[in-house]
C-alpha atoms as a PDB file:
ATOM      1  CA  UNK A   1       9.923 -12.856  -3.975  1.00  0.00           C
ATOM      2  CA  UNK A   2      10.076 -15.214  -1.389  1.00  0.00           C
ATOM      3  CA  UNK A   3      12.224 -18.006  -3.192  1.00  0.00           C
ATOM      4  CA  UNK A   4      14.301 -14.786  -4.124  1.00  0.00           C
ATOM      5  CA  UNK A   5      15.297 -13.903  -0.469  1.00  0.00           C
ATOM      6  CA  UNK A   6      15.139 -17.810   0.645  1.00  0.00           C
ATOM      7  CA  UNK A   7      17.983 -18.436  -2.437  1.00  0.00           C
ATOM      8  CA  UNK A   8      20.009 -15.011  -1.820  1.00  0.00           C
ATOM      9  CA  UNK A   9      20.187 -15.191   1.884  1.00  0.00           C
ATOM     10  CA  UNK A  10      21.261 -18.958   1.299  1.00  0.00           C
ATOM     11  CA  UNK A  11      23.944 -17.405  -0.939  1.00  0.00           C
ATOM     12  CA  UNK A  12      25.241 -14.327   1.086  1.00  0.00           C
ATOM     13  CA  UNK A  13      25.255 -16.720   4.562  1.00  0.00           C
ATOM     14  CA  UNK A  14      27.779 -19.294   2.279  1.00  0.00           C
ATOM     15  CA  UNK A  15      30.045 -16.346   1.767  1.00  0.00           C
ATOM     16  CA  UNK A  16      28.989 -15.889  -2.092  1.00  0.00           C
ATOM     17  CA  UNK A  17      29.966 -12.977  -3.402  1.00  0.00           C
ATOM     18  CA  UNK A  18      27.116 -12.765  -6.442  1.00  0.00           C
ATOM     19  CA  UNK A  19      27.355 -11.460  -9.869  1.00  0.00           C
ATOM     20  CA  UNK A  20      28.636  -7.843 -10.071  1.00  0.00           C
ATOM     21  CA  UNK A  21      26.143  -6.189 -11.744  1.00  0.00           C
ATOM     22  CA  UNK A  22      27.305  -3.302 -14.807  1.00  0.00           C
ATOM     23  CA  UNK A  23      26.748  -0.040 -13.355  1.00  0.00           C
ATOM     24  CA  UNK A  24      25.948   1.539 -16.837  1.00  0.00           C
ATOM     25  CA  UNK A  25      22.909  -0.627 -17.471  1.00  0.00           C
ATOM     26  CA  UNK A  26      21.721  -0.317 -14.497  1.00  0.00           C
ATOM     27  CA  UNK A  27      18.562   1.729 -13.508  1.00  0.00           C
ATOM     28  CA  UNK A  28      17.215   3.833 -10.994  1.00  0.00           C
ATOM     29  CA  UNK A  29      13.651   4.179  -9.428  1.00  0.00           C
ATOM     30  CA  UNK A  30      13.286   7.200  -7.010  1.00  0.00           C
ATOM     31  CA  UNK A  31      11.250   6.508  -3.718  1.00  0.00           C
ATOM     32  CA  UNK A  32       7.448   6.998  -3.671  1.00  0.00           C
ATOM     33  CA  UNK A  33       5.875  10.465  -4.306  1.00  0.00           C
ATOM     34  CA  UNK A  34       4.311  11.852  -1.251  1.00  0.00           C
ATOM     35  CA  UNK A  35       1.230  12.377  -4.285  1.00  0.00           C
ATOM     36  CA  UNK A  36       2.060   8.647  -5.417  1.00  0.00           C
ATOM     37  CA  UNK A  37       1.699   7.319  -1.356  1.00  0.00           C
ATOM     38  CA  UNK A  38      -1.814   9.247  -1.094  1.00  0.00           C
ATOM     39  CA  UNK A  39      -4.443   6.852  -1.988  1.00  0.00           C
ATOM     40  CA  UNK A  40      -7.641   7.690  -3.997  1.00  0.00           C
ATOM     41  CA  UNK A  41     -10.929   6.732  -2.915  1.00  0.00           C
ATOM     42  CA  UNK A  42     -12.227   7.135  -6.355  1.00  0.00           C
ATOM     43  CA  UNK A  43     -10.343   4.004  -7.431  1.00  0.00           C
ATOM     44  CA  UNK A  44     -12.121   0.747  -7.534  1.00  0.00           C
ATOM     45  CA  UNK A  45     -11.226  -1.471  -3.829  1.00  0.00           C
ATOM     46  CA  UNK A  46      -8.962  -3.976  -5.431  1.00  0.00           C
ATOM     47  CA  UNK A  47      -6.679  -0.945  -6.694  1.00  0.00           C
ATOM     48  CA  UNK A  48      -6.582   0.168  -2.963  1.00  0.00           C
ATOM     49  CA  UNK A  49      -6.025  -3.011  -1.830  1.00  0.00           C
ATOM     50  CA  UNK A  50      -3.263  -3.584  -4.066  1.00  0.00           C
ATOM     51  CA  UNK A  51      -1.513  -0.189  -3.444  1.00  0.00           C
ATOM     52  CA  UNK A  52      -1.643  -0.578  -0.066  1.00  0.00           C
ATOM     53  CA  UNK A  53       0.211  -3.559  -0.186  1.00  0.00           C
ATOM     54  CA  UNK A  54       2.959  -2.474  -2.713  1.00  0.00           C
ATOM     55  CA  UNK A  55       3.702   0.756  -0.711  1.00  0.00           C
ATOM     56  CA  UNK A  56       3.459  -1.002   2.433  1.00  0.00           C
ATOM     57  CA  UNK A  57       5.695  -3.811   1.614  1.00  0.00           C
ATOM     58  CA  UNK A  58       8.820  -2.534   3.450  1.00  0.00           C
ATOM     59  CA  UNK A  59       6.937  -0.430   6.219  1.00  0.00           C
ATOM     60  CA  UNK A  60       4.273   1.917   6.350  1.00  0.00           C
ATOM     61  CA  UNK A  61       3.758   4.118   3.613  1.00  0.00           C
ATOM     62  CA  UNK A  62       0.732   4.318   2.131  1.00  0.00           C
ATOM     63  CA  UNK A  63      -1.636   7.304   2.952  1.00  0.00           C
ATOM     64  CA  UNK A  64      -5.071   8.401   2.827  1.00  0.00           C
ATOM     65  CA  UNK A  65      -6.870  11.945   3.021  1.00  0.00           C
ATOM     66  CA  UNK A  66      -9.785  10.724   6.025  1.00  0.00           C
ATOM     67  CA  UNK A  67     -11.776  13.609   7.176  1.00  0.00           C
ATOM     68  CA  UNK A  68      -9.694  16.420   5.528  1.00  0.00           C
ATOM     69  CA  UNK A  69      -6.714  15.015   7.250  1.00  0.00           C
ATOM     70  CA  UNK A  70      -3.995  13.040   6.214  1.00  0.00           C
ATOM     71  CA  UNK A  71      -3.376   9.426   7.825  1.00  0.00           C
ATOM     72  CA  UNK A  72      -0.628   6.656   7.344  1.00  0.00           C
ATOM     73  CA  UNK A  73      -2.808   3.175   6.245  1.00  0.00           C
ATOM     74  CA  UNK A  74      -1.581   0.113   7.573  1.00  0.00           C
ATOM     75  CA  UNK A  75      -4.097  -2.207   6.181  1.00  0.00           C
ATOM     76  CA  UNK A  76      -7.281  -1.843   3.873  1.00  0.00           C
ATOM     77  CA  UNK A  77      -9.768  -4.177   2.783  1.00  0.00           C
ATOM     78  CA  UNK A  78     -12.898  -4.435   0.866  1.00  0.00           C
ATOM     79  CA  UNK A  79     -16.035  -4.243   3.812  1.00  0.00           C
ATOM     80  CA  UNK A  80     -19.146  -4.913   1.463  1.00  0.00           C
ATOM     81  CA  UNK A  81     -21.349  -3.352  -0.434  1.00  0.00           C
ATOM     82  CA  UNK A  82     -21.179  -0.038   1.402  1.00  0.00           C
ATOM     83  CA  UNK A  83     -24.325   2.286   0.577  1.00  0.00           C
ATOM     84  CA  UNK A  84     -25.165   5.431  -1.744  1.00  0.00           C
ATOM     85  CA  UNK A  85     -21.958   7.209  -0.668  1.00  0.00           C
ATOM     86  CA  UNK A  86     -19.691   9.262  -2.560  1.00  0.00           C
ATOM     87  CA  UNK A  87     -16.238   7.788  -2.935  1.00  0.00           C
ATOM     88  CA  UNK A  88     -13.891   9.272  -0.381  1.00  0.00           C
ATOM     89  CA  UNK A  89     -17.156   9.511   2.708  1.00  0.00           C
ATOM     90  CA  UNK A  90     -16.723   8.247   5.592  1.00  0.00           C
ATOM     91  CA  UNK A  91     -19.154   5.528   6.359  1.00  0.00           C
ATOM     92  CA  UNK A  92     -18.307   4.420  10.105  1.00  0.00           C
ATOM     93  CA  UNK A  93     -15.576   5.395  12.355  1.00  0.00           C
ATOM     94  CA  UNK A  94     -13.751   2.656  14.279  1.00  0.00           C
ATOM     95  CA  UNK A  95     -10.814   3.110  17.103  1.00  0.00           C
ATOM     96  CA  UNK A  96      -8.485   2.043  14.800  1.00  0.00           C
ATOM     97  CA  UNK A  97      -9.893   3.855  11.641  1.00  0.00           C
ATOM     98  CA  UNK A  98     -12.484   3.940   9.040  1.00  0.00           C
ATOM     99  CA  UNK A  99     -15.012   2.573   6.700  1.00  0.00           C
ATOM    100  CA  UNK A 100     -14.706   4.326   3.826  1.00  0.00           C
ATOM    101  CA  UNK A 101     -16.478   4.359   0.144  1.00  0.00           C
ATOM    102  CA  UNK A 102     -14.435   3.634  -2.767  1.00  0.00           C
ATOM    103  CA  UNK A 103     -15.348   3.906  -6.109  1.00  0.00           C
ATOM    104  CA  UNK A 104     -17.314   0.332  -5.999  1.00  0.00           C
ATOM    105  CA  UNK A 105     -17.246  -0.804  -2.436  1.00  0.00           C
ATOM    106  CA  UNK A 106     -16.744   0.437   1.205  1.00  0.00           C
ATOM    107  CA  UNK A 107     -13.448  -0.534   2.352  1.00  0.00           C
ATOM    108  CA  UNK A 108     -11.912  -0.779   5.765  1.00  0.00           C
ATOM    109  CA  UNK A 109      -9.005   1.343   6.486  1.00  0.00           C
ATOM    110  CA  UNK A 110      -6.738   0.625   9.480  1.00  0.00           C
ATOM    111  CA  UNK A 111      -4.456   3.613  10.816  1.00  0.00           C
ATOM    112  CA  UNK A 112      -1.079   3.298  12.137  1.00  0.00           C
END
């Protein structure tokens, strides 16, 4: 992606006007779900981690269910082992969020 922006913004600062694109082969992706932005603690920590980082890629807008309520995730990462938790428990609370058991390993969940 980044060789992508590095060669189009080369591009677009030279005055090149691009390829025009045909309309009726082009396709359409709605925006994220509110259901597709909720992460699910019963998903393995490397899922997490890598939805996190898709959703979050132009802003905040991945989200997690913490304590029955609903908070925006700004970063997660794996934090160990964990213990005999269900996934989806809260395993420490921190100032700027949570330790929290995924399917296979506690993760670390910042708020924003």
């Amino acid at each position: 992606m980044a060789q992508v922006l590095e060669e189009g913004a080369a591009r677009a600062v030279a005055g090149d006007p691009g390829v025009v694109q045909n309309g009726e082969q082009a396709s359409h992706t709605p925006p994220f779900t509110e259901v597709e932005q909720l992460i699910d603690f019963t998903d393995p920590a490397r899922t997490l981690q890598r939805k996190v980082a898709a959703l979050n890629v132009l802003g905040p807008r991945a989200a997690a269910c913490v304590e029955g309520v609903r908070v925006q995730v700004g970063h997660l990462y794996e934090a160990g082992c964990g213990r005999n938790a269900e996934p989806g428990e809260v395993l420490t609370r921190h100032g700027d969020g949570w330790t929290v058991q995924a399917a296979d390993h506690a993760v670390r969940v910042h708020s924003v």
